[in-house]
Protein backbone atom coordinates (compact mmCIF):
# COMPACT_ATOMS: atom_id res chain seq x y z
CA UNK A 1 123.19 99.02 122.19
CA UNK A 2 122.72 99.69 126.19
CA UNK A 3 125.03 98.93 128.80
CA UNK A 4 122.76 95.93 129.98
CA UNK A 5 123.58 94.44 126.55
CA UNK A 6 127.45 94.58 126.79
CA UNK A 7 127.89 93.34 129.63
CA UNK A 8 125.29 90.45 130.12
CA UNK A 9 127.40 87.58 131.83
CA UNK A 10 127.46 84.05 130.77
CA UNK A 11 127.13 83.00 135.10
CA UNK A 12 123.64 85.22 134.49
CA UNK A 13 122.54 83.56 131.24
CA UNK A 14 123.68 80.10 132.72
CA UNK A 15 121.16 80.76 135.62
CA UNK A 16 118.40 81.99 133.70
CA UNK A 17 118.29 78.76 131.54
CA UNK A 18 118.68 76.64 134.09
CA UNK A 19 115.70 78.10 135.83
CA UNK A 20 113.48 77.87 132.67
CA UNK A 21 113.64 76.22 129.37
CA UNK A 22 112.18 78.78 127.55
CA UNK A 23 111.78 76.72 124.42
CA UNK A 24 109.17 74.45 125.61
CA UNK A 25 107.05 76.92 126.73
CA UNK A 26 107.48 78.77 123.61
CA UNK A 27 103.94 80.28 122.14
CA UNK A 28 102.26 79.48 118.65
CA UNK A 29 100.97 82.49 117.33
CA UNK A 30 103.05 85.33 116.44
CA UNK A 31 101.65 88.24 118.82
CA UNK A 32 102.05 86.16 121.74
CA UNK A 33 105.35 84.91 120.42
CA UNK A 34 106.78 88.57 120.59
CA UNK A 35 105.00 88.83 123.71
CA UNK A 36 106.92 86.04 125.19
CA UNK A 37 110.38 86.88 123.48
CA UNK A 38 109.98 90.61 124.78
CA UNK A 39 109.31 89.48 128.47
CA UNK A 40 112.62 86.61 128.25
CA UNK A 41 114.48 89.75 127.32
CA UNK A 42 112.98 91.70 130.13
CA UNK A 43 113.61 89.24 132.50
CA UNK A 44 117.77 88.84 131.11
CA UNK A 45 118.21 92.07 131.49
CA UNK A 46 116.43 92.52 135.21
CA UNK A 47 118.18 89.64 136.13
CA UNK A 48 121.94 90.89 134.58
CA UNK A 49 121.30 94.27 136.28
CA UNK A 50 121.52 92.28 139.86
CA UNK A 51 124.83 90.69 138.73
CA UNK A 52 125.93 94.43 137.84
CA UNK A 53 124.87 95.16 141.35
CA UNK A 54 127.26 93.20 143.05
CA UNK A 55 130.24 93.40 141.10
CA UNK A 56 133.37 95.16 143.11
CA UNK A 57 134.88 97.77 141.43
CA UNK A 58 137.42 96.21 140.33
CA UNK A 59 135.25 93.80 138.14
CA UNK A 60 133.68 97.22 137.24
CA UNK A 61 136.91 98.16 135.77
CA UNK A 62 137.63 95.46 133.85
CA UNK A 63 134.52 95.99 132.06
CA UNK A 64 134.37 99.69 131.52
CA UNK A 65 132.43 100.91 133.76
CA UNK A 66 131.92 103.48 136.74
CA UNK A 67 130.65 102.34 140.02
CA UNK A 68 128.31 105.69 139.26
CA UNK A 69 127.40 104.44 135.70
CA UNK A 70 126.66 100.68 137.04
CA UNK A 71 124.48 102.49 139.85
CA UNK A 72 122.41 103.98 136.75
CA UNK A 73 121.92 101.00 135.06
CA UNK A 74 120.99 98.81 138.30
CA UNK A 75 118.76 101.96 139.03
CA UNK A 76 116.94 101.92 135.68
CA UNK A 77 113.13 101.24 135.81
CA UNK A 78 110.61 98.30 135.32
CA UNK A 79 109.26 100.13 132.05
CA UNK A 80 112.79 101.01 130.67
CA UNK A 81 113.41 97.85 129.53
């Protein structure tokens, strides 16, 4: 499990839905399902590393985590996933 999956905040998944219902746009087949399903999780994560961004430290310490080590994550690439 990464960081990006422990720490995923309900305020971030809140936003995401509300922006798109994912379910109705949901594909058929099942290549383009796990097409669709891997780019939802993509986007989750992309958009919980921008929460991490702005979180003071303190918030950082409440969750376990080093300004340094939330600077990683944030810093991660497009392809990392």
């Amino acid at each position: 499990m990464s960081t990006i999956d422990t720490i995923y905040p309900a305020e971030a998944k809140e936003a995401f839905a509300a922006g798109r219902d994912t379910r109705a746009a949901q594909p058929k087949s099942r290549p383009a399902y796990r097409l669709w399903t891997s780019f939802v999780l993509w986007m989750q994560k992309r958009e919980s590393r921008w929460v991490l961004r702005d979180l003071t430290d303190d918030q950082l310490c409440d969750i376990g985590l080093t300004r340094s080590e939330a600077r990683t994550e944030v810093s991660k690439s497009f392809f990392w996933g």
